[in-house]
N, C-alpha and C. Protein backbone atom coordinates (compact mmCIF):
# COMPACT_ATOMS: atom_id res chain seq x y z
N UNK A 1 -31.09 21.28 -40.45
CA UNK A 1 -30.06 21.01 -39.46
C UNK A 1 -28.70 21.24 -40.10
N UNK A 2 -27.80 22.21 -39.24
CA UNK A 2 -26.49 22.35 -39.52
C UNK A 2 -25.50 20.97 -39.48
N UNK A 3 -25.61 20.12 -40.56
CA UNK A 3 -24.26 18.92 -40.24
C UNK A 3 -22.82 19.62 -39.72
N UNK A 4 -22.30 20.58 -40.22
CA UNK A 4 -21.21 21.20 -39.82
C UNK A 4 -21.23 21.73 -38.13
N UNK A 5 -22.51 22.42 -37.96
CA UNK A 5 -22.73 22.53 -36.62
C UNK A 5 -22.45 20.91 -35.53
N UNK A 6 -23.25 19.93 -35.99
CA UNK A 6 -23.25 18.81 -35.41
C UNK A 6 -22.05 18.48 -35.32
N UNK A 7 -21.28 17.99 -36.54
CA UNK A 7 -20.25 17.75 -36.16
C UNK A 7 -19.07 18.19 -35.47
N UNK A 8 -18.90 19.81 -35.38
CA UNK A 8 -18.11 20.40 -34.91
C UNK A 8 -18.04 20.01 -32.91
N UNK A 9 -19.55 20.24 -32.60
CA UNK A 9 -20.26 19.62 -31.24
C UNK A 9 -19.91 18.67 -31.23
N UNK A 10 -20.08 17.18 -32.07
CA UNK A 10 -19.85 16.28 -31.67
C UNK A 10 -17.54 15.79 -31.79
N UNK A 11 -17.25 16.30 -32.22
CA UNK A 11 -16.04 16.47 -31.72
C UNK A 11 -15.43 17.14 -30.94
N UNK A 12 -16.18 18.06 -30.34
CA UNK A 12 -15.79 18.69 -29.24
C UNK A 12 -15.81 18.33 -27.90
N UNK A 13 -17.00 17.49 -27.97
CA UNK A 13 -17.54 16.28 -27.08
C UNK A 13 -16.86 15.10 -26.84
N UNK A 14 -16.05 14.93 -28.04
CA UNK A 14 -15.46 13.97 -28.11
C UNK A 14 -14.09 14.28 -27.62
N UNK A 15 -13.24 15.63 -27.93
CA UNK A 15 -12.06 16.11 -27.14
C UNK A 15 -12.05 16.04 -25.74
N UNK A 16 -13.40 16.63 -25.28
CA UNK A 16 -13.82 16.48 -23.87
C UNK A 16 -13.33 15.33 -23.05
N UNK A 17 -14.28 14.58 -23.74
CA UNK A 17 -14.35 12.73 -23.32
C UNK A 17 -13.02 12.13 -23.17
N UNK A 18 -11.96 12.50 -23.92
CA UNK A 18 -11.14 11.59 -24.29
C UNK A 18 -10.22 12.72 -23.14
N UNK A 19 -9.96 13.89 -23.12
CA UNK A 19 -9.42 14.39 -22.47
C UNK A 19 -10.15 14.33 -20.95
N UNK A 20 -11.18 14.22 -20.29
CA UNK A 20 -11.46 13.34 -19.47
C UNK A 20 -10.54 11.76 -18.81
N UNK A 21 -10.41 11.04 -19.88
CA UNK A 21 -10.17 9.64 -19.67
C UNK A 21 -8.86 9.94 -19.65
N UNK A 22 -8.24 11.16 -20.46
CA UNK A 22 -6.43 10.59 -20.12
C UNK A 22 -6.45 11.40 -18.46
N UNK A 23 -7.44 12.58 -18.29
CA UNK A 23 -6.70 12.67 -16.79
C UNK A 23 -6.93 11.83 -15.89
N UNK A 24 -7.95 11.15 -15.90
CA UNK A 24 -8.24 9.58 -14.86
C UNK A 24 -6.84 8.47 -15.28
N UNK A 25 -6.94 8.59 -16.32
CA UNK A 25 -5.07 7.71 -16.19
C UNK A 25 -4.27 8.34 -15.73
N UNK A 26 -3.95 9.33 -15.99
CA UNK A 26 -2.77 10.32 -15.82
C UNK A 26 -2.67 9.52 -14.16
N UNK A 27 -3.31 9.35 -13.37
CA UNK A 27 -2.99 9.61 -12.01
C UNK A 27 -2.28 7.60 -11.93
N UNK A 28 -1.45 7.99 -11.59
CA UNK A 28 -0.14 6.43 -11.73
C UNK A 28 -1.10 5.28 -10.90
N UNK A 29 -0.66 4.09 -10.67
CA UNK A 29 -1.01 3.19 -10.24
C UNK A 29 -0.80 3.46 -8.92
N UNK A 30 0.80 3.42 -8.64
CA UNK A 30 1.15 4.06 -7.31
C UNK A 30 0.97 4.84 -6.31
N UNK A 31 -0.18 5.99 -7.10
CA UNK A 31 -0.43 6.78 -6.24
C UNK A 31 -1.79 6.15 -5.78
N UNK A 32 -2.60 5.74 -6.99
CA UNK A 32 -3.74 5.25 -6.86
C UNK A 32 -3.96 3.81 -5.44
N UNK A 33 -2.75 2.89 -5.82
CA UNK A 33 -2.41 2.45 -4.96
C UNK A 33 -2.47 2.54 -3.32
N UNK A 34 -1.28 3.50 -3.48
CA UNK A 34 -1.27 4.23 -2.38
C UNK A 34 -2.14 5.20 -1.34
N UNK A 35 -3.20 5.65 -1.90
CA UNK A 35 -4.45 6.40 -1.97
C UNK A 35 -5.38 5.32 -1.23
N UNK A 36 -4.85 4.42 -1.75
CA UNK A 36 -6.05 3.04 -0.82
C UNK A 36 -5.67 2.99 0.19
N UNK A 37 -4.77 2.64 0.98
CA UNK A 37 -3.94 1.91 1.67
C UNK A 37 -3.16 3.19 2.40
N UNK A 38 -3.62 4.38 2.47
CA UNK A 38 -2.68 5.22 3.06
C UNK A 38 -2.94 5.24 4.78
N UNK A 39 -4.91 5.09 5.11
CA UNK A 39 -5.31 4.54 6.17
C UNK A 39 -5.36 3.90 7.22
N UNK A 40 -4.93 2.97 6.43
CA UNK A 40 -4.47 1.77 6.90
C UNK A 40 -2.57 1.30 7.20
N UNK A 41 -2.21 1.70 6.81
CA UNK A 41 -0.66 1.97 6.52
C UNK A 41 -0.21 2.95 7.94
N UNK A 42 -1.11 4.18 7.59
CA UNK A 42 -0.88 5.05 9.11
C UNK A 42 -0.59 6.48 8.12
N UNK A 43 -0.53 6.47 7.15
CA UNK A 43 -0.87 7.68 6.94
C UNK A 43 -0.13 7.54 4.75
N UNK A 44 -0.53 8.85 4.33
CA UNK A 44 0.48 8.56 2.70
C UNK A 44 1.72 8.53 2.99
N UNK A 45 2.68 8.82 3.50
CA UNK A 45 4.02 8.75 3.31
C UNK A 45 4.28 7.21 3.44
N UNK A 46 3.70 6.21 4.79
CA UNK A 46 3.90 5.17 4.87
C UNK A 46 3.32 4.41 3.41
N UNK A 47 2.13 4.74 3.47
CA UNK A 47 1.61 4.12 1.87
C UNK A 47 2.71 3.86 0.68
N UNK A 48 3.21 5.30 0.47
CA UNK A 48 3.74 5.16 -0.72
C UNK A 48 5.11 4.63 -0.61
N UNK A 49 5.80 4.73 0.15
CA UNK A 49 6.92 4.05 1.16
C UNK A 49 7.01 2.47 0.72
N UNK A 50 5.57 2.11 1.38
CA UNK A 50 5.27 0.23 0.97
C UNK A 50 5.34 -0.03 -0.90
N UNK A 51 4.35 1.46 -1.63
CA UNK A 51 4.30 0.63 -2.69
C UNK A 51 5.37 0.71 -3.22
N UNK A 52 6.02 1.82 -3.54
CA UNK A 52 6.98 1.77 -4.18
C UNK A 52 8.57 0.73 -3.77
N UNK A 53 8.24 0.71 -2.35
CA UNK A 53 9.87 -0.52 -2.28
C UNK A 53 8.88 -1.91 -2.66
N UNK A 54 7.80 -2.02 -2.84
CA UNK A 54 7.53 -3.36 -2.73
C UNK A 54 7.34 -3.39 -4.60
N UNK A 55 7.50 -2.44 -4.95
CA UNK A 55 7.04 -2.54 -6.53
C UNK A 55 8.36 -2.08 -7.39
N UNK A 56 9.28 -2.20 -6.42
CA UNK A 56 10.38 -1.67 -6.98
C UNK A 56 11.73 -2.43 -6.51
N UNK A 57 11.53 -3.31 -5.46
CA UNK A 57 12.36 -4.38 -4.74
C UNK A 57 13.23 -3.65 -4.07
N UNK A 58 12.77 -2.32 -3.15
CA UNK A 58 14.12 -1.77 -2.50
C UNK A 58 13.38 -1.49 -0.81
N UNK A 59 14.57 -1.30 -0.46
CA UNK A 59 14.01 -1.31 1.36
C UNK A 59 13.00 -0.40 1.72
N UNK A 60 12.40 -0.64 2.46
CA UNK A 60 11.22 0.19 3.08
C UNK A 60 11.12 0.35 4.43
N UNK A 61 10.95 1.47 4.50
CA UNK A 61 10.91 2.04 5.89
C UNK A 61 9.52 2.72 6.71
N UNK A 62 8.84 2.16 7.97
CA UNK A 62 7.59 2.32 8.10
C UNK A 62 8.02 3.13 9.75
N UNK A 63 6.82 4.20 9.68
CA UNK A 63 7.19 4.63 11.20
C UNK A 63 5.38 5.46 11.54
N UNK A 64 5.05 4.17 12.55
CA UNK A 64 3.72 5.09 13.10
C UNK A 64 3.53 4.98 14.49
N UNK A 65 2.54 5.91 14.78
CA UNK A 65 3.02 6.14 16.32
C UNK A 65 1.95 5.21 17.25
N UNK A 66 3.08 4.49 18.32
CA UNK A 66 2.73 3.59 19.23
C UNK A 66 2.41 3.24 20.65
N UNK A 67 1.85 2.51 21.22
CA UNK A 67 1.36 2.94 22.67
C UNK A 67 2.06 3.86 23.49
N UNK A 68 1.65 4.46 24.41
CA UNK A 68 2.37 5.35 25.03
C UNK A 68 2.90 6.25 24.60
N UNK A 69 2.60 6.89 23.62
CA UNK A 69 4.12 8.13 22.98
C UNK A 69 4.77 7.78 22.21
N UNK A 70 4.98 6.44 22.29
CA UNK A 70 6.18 6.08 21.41
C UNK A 70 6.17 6.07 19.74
N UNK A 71 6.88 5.60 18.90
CA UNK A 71 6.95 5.09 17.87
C UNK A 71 7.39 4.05 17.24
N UNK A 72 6.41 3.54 16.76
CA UNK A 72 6.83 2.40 16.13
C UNK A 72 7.74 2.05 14.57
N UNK A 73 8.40 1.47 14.82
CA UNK A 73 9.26 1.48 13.21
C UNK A 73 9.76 0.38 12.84
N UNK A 74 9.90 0.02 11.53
CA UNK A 74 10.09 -0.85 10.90
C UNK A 74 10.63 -0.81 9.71
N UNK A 75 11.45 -2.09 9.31
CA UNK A 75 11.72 -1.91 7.84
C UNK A 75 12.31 -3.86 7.52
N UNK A 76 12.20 -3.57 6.00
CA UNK A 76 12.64 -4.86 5.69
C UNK A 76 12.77 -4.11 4.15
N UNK A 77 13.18 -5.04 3.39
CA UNK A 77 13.47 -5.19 1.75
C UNK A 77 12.86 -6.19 1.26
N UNK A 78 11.92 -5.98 0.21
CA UNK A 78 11.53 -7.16 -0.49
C UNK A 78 12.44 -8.00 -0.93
N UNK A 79 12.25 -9.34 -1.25
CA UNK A 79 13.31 -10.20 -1.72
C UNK A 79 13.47 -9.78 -3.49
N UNK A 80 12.42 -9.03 -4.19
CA UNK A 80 12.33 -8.99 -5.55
C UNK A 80 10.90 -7.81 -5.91
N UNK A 81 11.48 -6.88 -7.10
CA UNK A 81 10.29 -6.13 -7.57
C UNK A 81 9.19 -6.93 -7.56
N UNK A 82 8.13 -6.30 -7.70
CA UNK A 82 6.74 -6.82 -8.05
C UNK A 82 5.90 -5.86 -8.62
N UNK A 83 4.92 -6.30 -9.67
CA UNK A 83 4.22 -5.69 -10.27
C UNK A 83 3.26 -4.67 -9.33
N UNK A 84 2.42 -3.89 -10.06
CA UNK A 84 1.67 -3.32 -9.49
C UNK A 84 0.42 -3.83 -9.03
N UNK A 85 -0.48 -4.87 -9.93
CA UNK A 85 -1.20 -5.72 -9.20
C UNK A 85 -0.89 -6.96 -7.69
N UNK A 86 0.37 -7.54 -8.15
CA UNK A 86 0.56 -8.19 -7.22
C UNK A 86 1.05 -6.91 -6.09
N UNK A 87 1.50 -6.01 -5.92
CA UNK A 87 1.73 -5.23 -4.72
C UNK A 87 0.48 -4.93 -3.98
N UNK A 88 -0.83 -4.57 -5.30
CA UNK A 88 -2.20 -4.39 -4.27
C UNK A 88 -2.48 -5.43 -3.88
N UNK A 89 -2.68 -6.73 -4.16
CA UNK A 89 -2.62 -7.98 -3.61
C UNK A 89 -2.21 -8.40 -2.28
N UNK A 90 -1.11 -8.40 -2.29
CA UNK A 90 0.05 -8.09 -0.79
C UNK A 90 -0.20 -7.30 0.33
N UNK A 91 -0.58 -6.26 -0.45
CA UNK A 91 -1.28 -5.62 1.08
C UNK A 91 -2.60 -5.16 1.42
N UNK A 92 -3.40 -5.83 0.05
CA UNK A 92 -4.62 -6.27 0.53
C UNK A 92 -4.72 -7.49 1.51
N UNK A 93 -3.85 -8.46 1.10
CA UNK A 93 -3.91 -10.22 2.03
C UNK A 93 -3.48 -8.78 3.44
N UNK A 94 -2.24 -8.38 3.70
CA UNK A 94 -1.88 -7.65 4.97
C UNK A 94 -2.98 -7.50 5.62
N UNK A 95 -3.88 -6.36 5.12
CA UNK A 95 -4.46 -5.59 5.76
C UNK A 95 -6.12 -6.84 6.19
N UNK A 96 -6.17 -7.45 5.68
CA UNK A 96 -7.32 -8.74 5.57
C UNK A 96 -6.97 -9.62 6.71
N UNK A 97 -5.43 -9.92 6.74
CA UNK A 97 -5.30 -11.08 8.22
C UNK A 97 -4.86 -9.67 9.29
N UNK A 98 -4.34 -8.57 9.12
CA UNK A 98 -4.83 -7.51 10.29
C UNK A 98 -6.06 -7.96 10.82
N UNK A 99 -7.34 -7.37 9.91
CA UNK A 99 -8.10 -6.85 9.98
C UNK A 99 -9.45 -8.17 10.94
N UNK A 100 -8.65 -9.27 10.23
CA UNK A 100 -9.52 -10.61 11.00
C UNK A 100 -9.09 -10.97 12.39
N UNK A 101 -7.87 -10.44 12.88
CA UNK A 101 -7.38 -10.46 13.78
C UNK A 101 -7.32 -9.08 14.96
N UNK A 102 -8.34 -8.44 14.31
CA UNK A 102 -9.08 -7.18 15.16
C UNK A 102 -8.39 -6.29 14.97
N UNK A 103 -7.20 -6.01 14.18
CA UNK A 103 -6.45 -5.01 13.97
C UNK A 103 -6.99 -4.21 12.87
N UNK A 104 -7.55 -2.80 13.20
CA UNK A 104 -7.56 -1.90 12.13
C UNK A 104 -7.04 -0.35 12.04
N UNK A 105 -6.43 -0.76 12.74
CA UNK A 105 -5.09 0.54 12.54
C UNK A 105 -3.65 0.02 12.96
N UNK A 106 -2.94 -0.87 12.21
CA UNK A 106 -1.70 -1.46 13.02
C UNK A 106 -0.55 -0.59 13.18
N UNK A 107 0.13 -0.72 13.84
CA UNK A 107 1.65 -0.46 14.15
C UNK A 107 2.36 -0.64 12.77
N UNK A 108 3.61 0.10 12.42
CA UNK A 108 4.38 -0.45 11.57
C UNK A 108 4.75 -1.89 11.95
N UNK A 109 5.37 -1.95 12.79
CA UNK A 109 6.01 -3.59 13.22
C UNK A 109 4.42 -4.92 12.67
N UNK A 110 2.96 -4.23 12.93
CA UNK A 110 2.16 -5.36 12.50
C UNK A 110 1.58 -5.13 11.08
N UNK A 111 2.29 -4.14 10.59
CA UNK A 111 1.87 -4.21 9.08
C UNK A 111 3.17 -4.95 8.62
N UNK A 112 4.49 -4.83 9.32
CA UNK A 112 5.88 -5.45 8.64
C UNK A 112 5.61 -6.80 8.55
N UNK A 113 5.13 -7.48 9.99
CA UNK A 113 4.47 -9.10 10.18
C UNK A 113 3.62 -9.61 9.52
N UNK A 114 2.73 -8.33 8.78
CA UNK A 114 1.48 -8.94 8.18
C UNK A 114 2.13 -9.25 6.91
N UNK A 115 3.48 -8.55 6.32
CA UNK A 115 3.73 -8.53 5.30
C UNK A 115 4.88 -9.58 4.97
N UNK A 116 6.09 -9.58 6.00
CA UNK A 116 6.90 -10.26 5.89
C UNK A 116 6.90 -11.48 6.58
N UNK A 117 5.86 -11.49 7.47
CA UNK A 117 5.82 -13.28 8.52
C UNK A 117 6.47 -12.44 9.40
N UNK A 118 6.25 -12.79 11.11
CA UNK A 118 6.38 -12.23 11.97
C UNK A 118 5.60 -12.42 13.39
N UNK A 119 5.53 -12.24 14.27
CA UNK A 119 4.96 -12.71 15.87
C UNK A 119 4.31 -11.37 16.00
N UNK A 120 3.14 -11.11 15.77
CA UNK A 120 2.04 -10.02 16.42
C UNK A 120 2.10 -9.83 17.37
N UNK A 121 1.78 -8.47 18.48
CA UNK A 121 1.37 -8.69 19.68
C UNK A 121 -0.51 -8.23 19.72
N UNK A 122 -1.18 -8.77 19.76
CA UNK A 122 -2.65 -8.42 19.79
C UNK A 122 -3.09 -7.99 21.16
N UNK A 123 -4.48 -7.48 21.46
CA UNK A 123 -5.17 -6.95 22.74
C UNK A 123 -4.54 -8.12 23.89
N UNK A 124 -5.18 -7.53 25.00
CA UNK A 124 -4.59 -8.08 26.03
C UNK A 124 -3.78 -9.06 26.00
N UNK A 125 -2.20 -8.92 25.47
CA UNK A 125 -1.18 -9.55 25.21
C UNK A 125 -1.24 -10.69 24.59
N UNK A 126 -2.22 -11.35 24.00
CA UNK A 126 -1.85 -12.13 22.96
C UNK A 126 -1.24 -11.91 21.93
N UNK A 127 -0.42 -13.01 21.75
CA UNK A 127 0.25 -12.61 20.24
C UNK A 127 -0.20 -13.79 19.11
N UNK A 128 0.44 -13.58 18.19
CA UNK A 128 0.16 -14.36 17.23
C UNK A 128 0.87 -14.21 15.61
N UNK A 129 2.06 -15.57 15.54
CA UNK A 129 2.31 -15.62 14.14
C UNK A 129 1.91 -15.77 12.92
N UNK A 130 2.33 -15.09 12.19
CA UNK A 130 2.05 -14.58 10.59
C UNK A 130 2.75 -14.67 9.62
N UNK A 131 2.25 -15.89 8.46
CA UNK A 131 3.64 -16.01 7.91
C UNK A 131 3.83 -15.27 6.56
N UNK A 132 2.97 -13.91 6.74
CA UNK A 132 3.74 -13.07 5.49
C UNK A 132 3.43 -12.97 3.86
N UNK A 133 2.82 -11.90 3.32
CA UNK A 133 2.26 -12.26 1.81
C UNK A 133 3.51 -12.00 1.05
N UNK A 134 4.95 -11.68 1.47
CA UNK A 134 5.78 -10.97 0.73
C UNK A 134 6.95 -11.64 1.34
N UNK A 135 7.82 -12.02 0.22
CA UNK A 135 9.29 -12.61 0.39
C UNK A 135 10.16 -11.85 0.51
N UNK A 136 11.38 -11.78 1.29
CA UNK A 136 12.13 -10.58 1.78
C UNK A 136 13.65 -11.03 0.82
N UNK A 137 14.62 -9.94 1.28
CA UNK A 137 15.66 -9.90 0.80
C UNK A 137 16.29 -11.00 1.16
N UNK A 138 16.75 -12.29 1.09
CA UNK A 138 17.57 -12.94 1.83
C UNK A 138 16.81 -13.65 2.96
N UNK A 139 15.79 -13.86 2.90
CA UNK A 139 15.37 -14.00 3.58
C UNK A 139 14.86 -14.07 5.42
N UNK A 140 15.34 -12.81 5.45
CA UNK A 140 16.12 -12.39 7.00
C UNK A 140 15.24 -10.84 6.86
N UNK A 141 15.06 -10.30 7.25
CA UNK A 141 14.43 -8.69 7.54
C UNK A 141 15.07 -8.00 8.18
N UNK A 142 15.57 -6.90 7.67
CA UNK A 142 16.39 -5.77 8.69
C UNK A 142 15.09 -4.82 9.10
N UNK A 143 15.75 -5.17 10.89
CA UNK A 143 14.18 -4.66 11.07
C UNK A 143 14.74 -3.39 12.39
N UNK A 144 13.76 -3.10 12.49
CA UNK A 144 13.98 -1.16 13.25
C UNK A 144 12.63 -1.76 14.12
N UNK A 145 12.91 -1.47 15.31
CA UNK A 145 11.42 -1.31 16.22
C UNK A 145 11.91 -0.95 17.16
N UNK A 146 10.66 0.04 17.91
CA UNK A 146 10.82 0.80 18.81
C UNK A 146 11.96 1.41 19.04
């Protein structure tokens, strides 16, 4: 048996491997993030929109389209950056009291409620308050709808 052979293989294997694992990092949290949650959000632009103002403490702006033609829109500012775990957190809780509340494709305005606390409107006009996995700027929301 060639040791020189072996080893040459087995470091080559090993360049492989390792160059493997940095391109599975290579791809950011944020996008990865965002990649989850783009679905649900209403599409990637909204996704990455949420993570980055919510992981970065700057305003965010949400716009998906709503009964009738219309569009729905929204925005608020986090009160403060947040990490990247606690941001998947946040809009995992969001998308979880959506989702128990029969919502699985919301409006911007019921992903803003799910996020910042807010008055839902649900199926045949029920509504229902939400008090929000995420603390806002000042505690007030500059908000855009319809």
């Amino acid at each position: 048996m060639d040791h020189r052979k072996l080893a040459a293989s087995l470091a080559t294997s090993l360049l492989l491997a390792s160059s493997a694992m940095a391109a599975s990092r290579a791809e950011a949290p944020d996008s990865r993030i965002a990649s989850d949650f783009a679905a649900w959000a209403g599409g990637r632009q909204n996704a990455h929109a949420l993570v980055a103002g919510l992981h970065n403490g700057t305003s965010i702006t949400l716009a998906t389209p709503g009964p009738n033609h219309t569009m729905s829109l929204a925005g608020f500012t986090p009160g403060a950056p947040m990490g990247y775990d606690d941001v998947r957190s946040a809009l995992a809780a969001a998308r979880g009291t959506l989702s128990r509340l029969g919502v699985r494709h919301p409006t911007a305005e019921q992903i803003q409620a799910a996020l910042i606390g807010g008055e839902i409107e649900l199926a045949h006009g029920r509504t229902r308050m939400l008090p929000g996995t995420v603390a806002v700027l000042g505690g007030n929301p500059n908000v855009a709808t319809r």
